[in-house]
Protein backbone atom coordinates (compact mmCIF):
# COMPACT_ATOMS: atom_id res chain seq x y z
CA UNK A 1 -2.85 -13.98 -19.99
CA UNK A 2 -6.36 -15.83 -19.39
CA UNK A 3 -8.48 -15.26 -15.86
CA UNK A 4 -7.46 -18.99 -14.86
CA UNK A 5 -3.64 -17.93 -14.84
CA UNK A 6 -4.12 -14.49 -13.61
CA UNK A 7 -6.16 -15.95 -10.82
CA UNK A 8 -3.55 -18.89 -10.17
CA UNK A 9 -0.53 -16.35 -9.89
CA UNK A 10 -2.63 -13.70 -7.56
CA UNK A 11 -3.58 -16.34 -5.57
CA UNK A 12 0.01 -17.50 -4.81
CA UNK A 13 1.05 -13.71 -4.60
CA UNK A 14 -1.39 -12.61 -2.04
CA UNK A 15 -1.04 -15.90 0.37
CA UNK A 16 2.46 -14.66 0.40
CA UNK A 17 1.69 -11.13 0.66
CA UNK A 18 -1.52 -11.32 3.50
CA UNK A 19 1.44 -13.66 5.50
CA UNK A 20 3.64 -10.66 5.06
CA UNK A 21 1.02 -8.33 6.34
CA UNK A 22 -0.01 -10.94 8.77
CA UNK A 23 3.63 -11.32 10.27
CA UNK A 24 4.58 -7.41 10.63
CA UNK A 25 1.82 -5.69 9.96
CA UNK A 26 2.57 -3.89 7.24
CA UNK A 27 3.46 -3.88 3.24
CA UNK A 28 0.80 -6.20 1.51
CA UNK A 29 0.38 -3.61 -1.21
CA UNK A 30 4.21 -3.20 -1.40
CA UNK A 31 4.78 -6.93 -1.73
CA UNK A 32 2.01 -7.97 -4.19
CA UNK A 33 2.68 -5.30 -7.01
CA UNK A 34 6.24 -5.75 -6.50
CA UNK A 35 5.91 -9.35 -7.17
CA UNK A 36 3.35 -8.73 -9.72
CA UNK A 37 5.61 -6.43 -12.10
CA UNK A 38 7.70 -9.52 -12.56
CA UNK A 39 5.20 -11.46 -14.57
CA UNK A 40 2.51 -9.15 -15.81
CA UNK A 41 2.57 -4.88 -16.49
CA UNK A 42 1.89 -2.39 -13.47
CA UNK A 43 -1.51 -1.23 -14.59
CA UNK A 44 -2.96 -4.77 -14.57
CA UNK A 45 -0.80 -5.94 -11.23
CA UNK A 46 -2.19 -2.54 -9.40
CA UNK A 47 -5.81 -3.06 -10.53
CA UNK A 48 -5.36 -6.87 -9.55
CA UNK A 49 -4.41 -5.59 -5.56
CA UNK A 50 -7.61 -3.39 -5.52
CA UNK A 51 -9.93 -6.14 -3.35
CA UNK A 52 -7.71 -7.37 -1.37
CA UNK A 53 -5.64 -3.80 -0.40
CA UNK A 54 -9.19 -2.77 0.58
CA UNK A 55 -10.28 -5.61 2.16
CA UNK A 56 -7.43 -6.14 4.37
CA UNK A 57 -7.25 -2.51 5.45
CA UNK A 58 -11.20 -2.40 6.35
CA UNK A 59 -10.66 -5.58 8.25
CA UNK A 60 -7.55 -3.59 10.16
CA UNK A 61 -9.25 -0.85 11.08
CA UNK A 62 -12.58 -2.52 12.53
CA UNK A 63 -9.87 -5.04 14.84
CA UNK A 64 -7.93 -2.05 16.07
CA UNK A 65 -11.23 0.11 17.00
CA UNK A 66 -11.50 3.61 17.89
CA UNK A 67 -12.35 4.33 14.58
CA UNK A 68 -13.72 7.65 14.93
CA UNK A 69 -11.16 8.95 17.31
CA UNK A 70 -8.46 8.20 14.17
CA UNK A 71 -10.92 10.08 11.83
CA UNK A 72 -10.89 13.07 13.98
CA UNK A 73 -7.63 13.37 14.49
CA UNK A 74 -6.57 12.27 10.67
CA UNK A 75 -9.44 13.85 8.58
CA UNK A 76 -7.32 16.77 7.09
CA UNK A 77 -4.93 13.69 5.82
CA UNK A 78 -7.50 11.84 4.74
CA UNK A 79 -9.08 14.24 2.77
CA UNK A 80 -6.42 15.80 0.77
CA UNK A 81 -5.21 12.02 0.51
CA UNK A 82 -8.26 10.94 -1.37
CA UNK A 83 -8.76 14.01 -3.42
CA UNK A 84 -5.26 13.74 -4.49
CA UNK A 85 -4.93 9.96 -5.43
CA UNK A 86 -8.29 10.41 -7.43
CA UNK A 87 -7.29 13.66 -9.85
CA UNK A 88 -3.63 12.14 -10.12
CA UNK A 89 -5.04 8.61 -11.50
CA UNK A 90 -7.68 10.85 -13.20
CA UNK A 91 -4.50 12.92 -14.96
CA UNK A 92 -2.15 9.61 -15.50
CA UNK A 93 -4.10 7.51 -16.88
CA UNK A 94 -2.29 7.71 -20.64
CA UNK A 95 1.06 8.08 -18.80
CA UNK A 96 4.03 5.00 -19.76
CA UNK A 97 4.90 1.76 -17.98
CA UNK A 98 8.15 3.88 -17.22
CA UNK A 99 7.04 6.39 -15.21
CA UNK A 100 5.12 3.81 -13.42
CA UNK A 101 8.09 1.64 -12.85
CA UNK A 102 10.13 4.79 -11.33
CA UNK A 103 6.85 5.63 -9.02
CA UNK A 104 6.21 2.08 -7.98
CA UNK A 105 10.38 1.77 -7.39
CA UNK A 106 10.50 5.36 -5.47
CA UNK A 107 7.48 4.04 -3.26
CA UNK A 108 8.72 0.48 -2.84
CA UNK A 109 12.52 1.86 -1.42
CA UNK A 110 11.25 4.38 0.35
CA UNK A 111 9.25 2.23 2.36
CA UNK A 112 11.87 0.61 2.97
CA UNK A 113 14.59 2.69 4.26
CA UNK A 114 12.26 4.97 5.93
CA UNK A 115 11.39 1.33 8.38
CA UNK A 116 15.17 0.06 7.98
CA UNK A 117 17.30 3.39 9.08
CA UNK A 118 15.67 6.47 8.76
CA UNK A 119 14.57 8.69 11.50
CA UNK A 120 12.14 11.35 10.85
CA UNK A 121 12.35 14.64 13.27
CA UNK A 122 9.55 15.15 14.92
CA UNK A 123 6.68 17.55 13.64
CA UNK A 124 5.52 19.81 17.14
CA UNK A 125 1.82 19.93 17.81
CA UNK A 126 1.30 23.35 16.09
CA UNK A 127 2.52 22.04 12.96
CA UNK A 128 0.46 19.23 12.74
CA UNK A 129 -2.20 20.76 10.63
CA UNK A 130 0.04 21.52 7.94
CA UNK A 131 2.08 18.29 8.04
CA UNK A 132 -1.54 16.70 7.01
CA UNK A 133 -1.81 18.57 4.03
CA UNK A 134 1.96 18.20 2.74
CA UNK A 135 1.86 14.77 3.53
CA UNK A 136 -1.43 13.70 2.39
CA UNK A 137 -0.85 15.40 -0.72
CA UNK A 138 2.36 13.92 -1.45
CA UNK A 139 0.41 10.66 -0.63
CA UNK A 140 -1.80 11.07 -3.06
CA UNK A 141 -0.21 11.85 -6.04
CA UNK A 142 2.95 8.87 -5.21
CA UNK A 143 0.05 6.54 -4.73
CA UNK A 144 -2.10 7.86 -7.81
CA UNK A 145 0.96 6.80 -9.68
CA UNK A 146 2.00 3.84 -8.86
CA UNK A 147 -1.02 2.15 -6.35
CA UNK A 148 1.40 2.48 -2.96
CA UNK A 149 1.25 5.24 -0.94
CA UNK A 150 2.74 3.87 2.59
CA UNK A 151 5.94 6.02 2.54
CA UNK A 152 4.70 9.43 3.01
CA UNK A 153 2.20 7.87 5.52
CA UNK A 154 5.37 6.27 7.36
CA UNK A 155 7.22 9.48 7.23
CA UNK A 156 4.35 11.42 8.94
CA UNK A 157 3.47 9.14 11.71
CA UNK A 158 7.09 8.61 12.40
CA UNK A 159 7.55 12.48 12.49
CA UNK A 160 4.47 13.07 15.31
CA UNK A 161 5.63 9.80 16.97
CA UNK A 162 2.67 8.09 17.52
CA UNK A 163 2.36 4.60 19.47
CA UNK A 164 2.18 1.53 17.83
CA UNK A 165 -1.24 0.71 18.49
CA UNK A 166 -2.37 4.57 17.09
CA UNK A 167 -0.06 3.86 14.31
CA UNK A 168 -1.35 0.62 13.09
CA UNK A 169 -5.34 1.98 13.20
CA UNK A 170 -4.21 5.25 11.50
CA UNK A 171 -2.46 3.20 8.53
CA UNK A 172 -4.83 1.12 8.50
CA UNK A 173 -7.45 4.01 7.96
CA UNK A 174 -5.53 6.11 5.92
CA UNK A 175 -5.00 3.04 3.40
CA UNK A 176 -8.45 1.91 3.07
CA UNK A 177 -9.11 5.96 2.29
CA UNK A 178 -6.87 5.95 -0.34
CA UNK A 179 -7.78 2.49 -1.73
CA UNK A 180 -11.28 3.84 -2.17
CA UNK A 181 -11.03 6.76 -4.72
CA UNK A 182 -8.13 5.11 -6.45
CA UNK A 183 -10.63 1.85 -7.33
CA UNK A 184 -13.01 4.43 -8.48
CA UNK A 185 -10.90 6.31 -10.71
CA UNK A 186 -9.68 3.26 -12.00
CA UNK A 187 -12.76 1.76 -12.71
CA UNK A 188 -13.39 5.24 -14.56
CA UNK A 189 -10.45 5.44 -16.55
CA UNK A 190 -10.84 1.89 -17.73
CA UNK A 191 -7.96 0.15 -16.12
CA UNK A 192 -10.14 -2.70 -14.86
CA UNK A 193 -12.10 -4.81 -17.03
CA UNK A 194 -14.82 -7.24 -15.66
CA UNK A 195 -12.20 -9.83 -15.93
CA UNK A 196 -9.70 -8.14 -13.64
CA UNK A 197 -12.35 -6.73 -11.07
CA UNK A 198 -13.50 -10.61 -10.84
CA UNK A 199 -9.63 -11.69 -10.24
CA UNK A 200 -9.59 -8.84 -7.83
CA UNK A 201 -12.31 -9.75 -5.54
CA UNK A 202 -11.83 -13.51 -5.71
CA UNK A 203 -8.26 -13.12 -4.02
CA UNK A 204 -9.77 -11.58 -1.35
CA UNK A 205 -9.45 -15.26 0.33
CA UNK A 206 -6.27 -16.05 -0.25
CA UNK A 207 -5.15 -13.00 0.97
CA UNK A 208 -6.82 -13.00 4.24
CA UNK A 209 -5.81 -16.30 4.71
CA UNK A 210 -2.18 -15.26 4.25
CA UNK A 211 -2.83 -12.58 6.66
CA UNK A 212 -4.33 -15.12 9.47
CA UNK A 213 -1.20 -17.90 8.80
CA UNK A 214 1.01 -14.74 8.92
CA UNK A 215 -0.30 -14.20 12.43
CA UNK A 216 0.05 -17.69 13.55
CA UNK A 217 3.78 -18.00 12.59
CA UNK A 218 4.57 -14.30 14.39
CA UNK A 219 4.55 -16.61 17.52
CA UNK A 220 6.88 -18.70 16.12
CA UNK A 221 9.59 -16.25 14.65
CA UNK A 222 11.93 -13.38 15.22
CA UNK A 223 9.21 -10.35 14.61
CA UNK A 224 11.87 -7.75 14.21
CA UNK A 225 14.46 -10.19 12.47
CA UNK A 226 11.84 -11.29 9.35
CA UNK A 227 10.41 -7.87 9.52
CA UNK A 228 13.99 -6.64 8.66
CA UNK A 229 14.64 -9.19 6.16
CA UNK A 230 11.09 -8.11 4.48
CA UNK A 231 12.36 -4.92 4.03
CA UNK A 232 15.77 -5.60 2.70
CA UNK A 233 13.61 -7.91 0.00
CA UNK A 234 11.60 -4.83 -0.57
CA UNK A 235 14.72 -2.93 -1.04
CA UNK A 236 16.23 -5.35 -3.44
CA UNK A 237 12.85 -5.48 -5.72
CA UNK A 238 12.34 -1.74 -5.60
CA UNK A 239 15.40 -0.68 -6.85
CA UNK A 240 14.67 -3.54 -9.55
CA UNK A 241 11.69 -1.45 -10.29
CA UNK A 242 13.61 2.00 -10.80
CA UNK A 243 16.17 0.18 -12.92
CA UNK A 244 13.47 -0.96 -15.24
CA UNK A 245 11.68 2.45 -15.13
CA UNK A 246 15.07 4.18 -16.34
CA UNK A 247 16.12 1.71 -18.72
């Protein structure tokens, strides 16, 4: 496929995706490879969603402020988050379009059940410390797999119930960490060309202009009904994904 029609179809992808993001705050990763898969292979649909998956989350985190409070209290996470996402696309670089199909499918219906009916118990204070290095590891190696790693990061904020506000800036933060050593291993292993890092940047615009329509039409809709209805897509397309990976 040439740059023009990569750059066409990302385009389309990520206005849809930043509106998604824009709407309920959440799953712009989730939607674009998901979408992606259907027309091109997961390497190239994951290395595509590197600019704009960054861009989005730095732009997240600077809105929401109190940026170093959220790296104090999430550094443990964030560190064994980027260590692990980095040696695990380090150590999978040669691994099948399969196994990437199951990780991207495990990641994509995770996400969302964990948002449509799962409750997490909660994780006490004293535990905390420990539930950053489970969870960030787990994190790391989902997302060093298949390029999402929002589930485990859903699980643990849901577990130490943090408020929306806190929970938004800590995703926000703990994606952008993520996003950072994964491009770099990437770029390291070979998995983007020139070609795709120029795709990759360029949609940058459309998807932050998906995310800023997505905030204009939250006035105008049912946040909690289209935010369910995301999910049940999400549902739909990652068990799609885990078909393909097993057959």
């Amino acid at each position: 496929m040439g740059l023009i029609e990569l750059l066409l179809i990302g385009a389309v992808v990520f206005v849809v995706a930043g509106s998604v993001k824009g709407l309920v705050g959440i799953g712009l990763p989730t939607a674009a490879i998901s979408m992606l898969t259907m027309v091109i292979d997961p390497r190239t649909a994951i290395a595509m969603g590197l600019g704009p998956i960054i861009a989005s989350n730095a732009w997240q985190i600077w809105t929401m402020g109190d940026l170093r409070g959220a790296i104090s209290r999430y550094w443990v996470f964030a560190i064994l988050l980027g260590v692990s996402v980095f040696l695990t696309v380090l150590l999978s670089a040669e691994v099948s379009d399969r196994v990437i199909f199951l990780a991207l499918g495990l990641s994509i219906v995770s996400f969302a059940v964990l948002n449509l009916r799962f409750a997490m118990p909660r994780i006490p204070d004293r535990f905390d410390r420990l539930a950053q290095v489970a969870f960030g590891s787990f994190a790391g190696i989902l997302g060093g797999l298949s390029g999402v790693w929002i589930a485990p990061i859903i699980m643990y904020m849901s577990a130490r119930q943090v408020p929306k506000d806190e929970f938004v800036r800590a995703t926000g933060l703990l994606l952008f960490v993520g996003g950072v050593p994964f491009s770099v291993a990437y770029v390291q292993q070979g998995l983007v060309t020139q070609e795709l890092g120029l795709v990759s940047l360029l949609l940058i615009l459309p998807t932050l202009l998906g995310f800023s329509l997505g905030a204009k039409l939250r006035k105008r809709f049912s946040n909690e009904g289209f935010r369910k209805l995301v999910l049940y897509v999400f549902l739909i397309l990652g068990l799609n994904l885990l078909r393909r990976g097993i057959f």
